[in-house]
Each structure stands twice: as structure tokens, then as C-alpha cells.
N, C-alpha and C. Protein backbone atom coordinates (compact mmCIF):
# COMPACT_ATOMS: atom_id res chain seq x y z
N UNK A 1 83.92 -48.86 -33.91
CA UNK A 1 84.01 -47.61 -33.18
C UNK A 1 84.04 -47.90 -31.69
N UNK A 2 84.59 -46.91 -30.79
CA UNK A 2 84.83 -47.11 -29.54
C UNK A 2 83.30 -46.58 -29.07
N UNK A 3 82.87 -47.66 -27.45
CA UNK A 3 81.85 -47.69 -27.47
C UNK A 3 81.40 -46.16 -27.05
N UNK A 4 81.71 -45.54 -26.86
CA UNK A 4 81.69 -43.76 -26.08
C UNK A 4 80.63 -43.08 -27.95
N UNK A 5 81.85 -43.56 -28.85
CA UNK A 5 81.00 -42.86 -30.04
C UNK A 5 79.45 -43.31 -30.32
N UNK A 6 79.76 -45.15 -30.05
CA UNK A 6 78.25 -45.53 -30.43
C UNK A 6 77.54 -45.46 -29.59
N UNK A 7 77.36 -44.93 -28.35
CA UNK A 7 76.85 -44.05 -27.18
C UNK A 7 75.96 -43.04 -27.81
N UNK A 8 76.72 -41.95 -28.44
CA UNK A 8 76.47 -40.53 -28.69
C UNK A 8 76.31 -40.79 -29.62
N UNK A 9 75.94 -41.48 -30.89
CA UNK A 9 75.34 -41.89 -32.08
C UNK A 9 74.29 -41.92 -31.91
N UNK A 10 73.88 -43.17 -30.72
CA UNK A 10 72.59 -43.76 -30.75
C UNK A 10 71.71 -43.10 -29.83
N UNK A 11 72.40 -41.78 -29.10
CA UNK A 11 71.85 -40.90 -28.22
C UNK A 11 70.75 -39.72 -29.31
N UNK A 12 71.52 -39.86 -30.60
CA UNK A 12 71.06 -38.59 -31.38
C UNK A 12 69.85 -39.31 -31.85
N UNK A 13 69.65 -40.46 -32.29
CA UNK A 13 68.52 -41.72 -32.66
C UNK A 13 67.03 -41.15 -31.21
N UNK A 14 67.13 -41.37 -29.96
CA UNK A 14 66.52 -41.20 -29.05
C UNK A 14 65.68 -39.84 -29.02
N UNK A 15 66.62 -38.65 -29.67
CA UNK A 15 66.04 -37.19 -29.65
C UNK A 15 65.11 -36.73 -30.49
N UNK A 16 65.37 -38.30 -31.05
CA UNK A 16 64.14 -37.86 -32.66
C UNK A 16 62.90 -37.52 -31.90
N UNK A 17 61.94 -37.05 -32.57
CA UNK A 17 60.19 -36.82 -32.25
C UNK A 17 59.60 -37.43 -33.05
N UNK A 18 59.92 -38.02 -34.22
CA UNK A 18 58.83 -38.97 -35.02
C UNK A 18 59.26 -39.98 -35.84
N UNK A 19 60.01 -40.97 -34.72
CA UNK A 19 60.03 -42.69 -34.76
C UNK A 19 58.64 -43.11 -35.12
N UNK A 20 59.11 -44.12 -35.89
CA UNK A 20 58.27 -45.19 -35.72
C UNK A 20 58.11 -45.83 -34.53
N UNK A 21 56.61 -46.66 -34.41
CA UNK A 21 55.98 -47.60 -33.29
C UNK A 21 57.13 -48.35 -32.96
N UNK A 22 57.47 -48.88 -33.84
CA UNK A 22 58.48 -50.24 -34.04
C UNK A 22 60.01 -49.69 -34.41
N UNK A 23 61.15 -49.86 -33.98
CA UNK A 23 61.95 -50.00 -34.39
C UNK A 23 63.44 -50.06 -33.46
N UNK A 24 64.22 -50.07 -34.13
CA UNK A 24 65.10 -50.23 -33.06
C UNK A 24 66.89 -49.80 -33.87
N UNK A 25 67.48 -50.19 -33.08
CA UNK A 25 68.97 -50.03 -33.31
C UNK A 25 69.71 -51.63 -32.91
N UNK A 26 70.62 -51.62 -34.09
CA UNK A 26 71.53 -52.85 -33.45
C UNK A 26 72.58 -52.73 -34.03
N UNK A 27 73.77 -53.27 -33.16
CA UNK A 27 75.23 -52.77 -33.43
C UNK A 27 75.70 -53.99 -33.52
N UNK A 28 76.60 -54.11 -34.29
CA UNK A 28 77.44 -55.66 -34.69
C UNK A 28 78.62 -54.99 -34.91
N UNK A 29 79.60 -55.96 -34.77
CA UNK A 29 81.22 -56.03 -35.24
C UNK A 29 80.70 -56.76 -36.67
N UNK A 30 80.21 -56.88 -37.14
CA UNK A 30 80.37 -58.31 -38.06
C UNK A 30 80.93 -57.47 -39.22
N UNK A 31 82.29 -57.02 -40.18
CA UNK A 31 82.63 -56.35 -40.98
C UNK A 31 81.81 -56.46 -42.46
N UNK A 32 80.98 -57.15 -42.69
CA UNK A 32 80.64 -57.31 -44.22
C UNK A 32 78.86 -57.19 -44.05
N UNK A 33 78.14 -56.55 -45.13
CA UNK A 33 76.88 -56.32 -45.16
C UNK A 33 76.08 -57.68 -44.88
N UNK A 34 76.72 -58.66 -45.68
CA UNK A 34 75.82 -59.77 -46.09
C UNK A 34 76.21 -60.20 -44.49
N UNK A 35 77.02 -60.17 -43.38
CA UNK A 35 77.11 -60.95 -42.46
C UNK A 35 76.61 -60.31 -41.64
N UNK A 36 76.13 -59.25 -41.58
CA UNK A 36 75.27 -58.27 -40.52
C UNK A 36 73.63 -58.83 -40.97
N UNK A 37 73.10 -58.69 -42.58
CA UNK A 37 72.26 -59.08 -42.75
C UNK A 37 71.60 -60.60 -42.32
N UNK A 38 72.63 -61.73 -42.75
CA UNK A 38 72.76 -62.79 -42.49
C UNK A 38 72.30 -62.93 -40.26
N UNK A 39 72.83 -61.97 -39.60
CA UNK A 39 72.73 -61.84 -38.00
C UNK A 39 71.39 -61.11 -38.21
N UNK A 40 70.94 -60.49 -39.04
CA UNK A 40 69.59 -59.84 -38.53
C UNK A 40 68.76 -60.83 -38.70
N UNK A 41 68.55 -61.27 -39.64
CA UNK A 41 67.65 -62.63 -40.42
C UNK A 41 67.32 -63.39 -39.68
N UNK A 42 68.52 -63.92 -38.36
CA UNK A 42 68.37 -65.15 -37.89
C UNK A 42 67.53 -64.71 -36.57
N UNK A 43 67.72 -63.13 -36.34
CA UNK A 43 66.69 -62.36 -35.35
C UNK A 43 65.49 -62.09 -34.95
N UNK A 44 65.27 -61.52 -36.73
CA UNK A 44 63.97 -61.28 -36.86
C UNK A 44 62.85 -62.04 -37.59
N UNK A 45 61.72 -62.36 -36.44
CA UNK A 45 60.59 -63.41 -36.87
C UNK A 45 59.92 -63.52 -38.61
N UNK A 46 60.14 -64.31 -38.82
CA UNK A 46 59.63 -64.82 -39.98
C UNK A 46 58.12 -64.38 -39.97
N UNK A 47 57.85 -63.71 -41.42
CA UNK A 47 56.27 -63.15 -40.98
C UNK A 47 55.87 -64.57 -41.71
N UNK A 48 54.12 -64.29 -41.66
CA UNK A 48 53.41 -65.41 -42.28
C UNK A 48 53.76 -66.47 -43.53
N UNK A 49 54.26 -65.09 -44.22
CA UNK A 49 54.12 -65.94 -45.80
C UNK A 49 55.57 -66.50 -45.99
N UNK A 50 56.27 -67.00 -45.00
CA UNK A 50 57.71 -67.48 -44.74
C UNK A 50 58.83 -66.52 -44.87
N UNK A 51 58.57 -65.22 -45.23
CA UNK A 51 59.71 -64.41 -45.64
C UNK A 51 60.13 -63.88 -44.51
N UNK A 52 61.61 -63.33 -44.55
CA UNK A 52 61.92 -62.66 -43.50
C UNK A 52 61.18 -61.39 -43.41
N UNK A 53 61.31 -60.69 -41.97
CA UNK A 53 60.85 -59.30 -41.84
C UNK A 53 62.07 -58.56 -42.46
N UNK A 54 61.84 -56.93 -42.49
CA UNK A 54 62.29 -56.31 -43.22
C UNK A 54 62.60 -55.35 -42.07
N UNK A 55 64.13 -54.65 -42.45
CA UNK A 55 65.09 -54.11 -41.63
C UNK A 55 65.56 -53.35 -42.76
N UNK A 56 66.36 -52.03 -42.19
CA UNK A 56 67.05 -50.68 -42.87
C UNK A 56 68.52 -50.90 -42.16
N UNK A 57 69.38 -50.49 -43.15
CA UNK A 57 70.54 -49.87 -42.90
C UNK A 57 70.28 -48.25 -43.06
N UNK A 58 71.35 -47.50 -42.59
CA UNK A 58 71.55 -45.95 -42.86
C UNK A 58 72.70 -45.67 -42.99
N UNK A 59 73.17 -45.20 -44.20
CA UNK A 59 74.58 -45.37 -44.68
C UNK A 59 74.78 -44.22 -45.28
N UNK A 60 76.07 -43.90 -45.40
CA UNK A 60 76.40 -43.05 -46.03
C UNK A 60 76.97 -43.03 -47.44
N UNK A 61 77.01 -41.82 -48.69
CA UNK A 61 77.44 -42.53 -49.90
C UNK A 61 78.35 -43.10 -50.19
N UNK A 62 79.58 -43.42 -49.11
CA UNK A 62 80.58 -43.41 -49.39
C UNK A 62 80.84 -45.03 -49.35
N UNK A 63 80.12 -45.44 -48.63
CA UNK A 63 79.53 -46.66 -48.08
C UNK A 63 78.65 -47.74 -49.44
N UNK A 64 77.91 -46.68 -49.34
CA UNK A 64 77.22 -47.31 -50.90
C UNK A 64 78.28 -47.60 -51.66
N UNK A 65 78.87 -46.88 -52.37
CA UNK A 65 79.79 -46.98 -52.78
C UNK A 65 80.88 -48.44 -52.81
N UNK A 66 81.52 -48.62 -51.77
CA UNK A 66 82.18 -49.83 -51.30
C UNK A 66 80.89 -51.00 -51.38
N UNK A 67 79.84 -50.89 -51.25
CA UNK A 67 78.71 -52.03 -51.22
C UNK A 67 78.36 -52.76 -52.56
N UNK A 68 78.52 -51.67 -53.19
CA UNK A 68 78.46 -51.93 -54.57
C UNK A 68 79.91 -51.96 -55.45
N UNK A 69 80.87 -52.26 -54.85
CA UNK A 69 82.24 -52.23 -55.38
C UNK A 69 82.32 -53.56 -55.89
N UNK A 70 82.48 -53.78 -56.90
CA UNK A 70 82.83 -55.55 -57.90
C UNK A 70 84.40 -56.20 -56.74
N UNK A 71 85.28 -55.25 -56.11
CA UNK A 71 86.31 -56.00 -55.53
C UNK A 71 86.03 -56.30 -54.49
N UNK A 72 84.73 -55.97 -53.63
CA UNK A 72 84.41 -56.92 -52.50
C UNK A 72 83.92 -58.35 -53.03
N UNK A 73 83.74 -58.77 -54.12
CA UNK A 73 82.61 -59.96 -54.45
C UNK A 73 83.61 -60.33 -55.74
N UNK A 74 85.12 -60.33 -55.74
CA UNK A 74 86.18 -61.57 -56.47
C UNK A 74 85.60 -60.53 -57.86
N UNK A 75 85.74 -59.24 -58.05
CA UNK A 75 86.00 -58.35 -59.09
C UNK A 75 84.85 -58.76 -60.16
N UNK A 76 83.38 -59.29 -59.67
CA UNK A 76 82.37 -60.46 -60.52
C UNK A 76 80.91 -59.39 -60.17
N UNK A 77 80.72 -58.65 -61.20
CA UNK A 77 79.79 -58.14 -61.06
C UNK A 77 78.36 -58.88 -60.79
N UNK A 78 78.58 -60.12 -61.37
CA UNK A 78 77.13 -60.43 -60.94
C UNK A 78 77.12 -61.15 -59.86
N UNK A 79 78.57 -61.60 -59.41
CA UNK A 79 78.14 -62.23 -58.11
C UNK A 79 77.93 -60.81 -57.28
N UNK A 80 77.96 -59.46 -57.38
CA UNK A 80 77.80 -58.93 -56.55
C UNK A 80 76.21 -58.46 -56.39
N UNK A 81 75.62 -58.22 -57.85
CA UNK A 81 74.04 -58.24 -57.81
C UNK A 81 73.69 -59.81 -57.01
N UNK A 82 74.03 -61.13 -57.46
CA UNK A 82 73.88 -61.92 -56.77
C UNK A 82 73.64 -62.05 -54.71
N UNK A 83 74.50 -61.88 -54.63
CA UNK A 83 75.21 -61.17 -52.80
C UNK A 83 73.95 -60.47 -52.80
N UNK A 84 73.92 -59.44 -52.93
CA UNK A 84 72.94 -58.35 -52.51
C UNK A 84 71.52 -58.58 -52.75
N UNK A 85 71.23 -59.32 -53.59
CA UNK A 85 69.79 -59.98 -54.18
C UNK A 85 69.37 -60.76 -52.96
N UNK A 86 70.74 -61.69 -52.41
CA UNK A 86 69.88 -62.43 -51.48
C UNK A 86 70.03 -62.39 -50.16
N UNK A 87 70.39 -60.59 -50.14
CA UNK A 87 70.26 -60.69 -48.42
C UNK A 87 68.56 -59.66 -48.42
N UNK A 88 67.77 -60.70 -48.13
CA UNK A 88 66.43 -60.58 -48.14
C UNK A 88 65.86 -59.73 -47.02
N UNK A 89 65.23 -58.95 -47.36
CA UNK A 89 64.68 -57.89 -46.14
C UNK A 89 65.33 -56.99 -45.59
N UNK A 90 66.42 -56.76 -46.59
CA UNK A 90 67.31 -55.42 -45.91
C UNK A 90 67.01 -54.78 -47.26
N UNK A 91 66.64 -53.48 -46.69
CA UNK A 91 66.78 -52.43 -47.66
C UNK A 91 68.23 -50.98 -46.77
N UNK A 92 68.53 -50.20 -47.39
CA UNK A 92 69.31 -49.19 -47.02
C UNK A 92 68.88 -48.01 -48.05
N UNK A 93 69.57 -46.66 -47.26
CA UNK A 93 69.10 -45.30 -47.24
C UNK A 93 69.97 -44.71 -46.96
N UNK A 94 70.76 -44.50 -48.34
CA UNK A 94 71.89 -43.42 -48.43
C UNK A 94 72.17 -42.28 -48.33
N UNK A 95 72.53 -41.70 -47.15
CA UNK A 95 72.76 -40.37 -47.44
C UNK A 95 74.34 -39.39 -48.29
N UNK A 96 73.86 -38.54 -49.19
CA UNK A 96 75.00 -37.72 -49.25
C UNK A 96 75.75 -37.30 -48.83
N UNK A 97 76.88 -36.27 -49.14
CA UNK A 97 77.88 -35.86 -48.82
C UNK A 97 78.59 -34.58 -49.51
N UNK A 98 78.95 -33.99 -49.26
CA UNK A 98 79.89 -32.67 -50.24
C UNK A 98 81.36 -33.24 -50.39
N UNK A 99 81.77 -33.49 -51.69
CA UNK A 99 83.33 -33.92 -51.91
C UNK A 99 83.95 -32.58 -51.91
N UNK A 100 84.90 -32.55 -51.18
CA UNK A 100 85.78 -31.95 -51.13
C UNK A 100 87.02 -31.89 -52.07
N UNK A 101 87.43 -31.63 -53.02
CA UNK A 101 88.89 -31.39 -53.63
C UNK A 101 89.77 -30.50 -53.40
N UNK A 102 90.92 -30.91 -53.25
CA UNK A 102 92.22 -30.08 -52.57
C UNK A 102 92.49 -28.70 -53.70
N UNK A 103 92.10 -29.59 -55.08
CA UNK A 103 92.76 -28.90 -56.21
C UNK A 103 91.85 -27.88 -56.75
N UNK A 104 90.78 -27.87 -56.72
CA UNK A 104 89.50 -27.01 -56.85
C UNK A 104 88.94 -26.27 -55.49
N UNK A 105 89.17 -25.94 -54.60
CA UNK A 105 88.50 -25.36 -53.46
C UNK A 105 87.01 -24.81 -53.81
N UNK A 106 86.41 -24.60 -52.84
CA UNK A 106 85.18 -23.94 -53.61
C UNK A 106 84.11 -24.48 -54.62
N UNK A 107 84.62 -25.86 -55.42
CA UNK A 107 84.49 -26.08 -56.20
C UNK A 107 83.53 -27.86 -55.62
N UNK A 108 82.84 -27.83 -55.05
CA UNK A 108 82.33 -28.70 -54.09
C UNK A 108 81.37 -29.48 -55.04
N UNK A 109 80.51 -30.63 -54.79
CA UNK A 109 79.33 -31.05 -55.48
C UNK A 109 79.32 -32.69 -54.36
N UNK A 110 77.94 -32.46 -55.06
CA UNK A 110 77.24 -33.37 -53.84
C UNK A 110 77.23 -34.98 -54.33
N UNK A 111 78.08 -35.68 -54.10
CA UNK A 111 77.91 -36.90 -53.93
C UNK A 111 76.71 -37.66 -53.39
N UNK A 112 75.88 -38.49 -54.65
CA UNK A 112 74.76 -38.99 -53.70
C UNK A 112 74.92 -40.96 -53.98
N UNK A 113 75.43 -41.28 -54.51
CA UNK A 113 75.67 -42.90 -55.28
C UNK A 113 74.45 -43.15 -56.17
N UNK A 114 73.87 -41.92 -55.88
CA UNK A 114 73.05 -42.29 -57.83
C UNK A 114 73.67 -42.76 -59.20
N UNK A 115 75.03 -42.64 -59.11
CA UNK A 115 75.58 -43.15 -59.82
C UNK A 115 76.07 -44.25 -60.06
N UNK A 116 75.94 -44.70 -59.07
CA UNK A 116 76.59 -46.45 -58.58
C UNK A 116 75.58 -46.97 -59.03
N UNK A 117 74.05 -46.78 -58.72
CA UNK A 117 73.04 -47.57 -58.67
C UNK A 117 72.80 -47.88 -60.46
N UNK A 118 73.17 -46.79 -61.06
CA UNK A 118 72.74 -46.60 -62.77
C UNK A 118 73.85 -48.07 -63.64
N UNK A 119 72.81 -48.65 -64.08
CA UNK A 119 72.79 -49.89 -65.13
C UNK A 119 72.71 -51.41 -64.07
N UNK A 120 72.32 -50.73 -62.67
CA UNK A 120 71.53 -52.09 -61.95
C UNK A 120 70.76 -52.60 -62.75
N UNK A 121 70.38 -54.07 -62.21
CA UNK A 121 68.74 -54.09 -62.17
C UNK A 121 67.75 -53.78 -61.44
N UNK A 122 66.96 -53.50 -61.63
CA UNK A 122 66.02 -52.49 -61.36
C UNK A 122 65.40 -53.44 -59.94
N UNK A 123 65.26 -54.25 -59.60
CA UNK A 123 64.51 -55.55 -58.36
C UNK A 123 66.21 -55.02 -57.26
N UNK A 124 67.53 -54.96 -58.03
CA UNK A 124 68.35 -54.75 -57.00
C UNK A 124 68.38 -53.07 -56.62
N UNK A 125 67.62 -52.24 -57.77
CA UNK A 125 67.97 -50.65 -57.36
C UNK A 125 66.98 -50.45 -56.00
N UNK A 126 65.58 -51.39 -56.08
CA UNK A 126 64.44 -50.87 -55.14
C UNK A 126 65.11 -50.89 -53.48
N UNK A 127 66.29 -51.83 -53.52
CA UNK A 127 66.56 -52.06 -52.35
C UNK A 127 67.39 -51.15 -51.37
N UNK A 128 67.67 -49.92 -52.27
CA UNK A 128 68.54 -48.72 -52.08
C UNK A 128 67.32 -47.31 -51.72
N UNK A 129 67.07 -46.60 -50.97
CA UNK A 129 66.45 -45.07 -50.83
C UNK A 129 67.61 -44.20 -51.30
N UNK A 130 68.16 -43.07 -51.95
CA UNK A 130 68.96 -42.30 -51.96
C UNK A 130 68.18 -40.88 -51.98
């Protein structure tokens, strides 16, 4: 996005009233989850017990969606539970959407990727809020 939008994105972040102590915003070009995760990792301090700290995405369903798509990860479902298993300390928090159809007007329903998540495993569903 041109930087003017991620301006006025991260302007609406600021207006909140009840942030957390801690937290922050960070913007990457990096196009793929695991390579944004992979840039946070190398960021954020290793707590005690060697693990990384823990970081959120905020995504939308549509997003989920593509995250969990078998044709980003060579059409291999488990390399894609794989992928996602081991980008450690990222969790994400999907929000919905109203689909629109041309052919039904009126006829709206709420997309949430609860459906994507159904016949995970359950260690890869925790890593999703919807």
C-alpha cells in the first residue's frame, strides 16, 4: 500500500483508548506470512525459556483464507499445517466480512473462515482468534 494509506491505518490504531502497555505496529513489504513472521522472530527478544516472544497479526477473512490455501505450500496440505506450525509466536485474529453476491442481492451472510479452520489440528486451530 502507498505510504499515505498506511499513515491513516495506523492513525486509526493511535485513537484507540484501551491498548495494551506493550505493543506496537510493524509494516513489512515481505509478501508471505512465514517471511514477515520469520522478520519478527529475528526482532523480538527471546524470553527465558528460549522461545520466541509472541506477536498478532489482524487479518481479515479473506486473508485467512489465502493463509490456509494448500496452493500457497505446492497444493500439500500438510506442508501447509507444517509452514504454519512453525512460525512460532505468531498468533492472528480474523475478522469478518459480508459477501456480497451479484446474483442474490439482499441475500448477504457473514463470512468468518470458521470454515477453513474445521478438520485442522487442533495445536494449529489455537493459533487463529476468529
Amino acid at each position: 500500500i502507498d505510504p499515505r494509506t498506511a499513515s491513516d491505518r495506523l492513525e486509526k490504531f493511535l485513537q484507540l483508548e484501551d491498548l495494551p502497555n506493550q505493543w506496537g505496529v510493524v509494516l513489512t513489504r515481505a509478501p508471505l506470512f512465514a517471511q514477515k513472521v520469520t522478520c519478527l522472530q529475528d526482532c523480538i527478544m527471546e524470553q527465558s525459556d528460549g522461545k520466541h516472544g509472541e506477536f498478532s497479526f489482524v487479518i481479515g477473512a479473506d486473508t485467512l483464507t489465502r493463509l490456509l490455501s494448500t496452493k500457497y505450500y505446492n497444493d500439500d496440505k500438510d506442508q501447509m499445517i507444517s509452514a504454519l506450525l512453525s512460525m512460532e509466536g505468531a498468533h492472528f485474529f480474523a475478522g469478518g466480512r459480508l459477501e456480497q453476491k451479484k446474483d442474490t442481492p439482499g441475500q448477504a451472510r457473514f463470512i468468518t473462515g470458521k470454515e477453513e479452520l474445521s478438520g485442522l489440528p487442533e495445536e494449529l486451530k489455537k493459533k487463529f482468534t476468529i
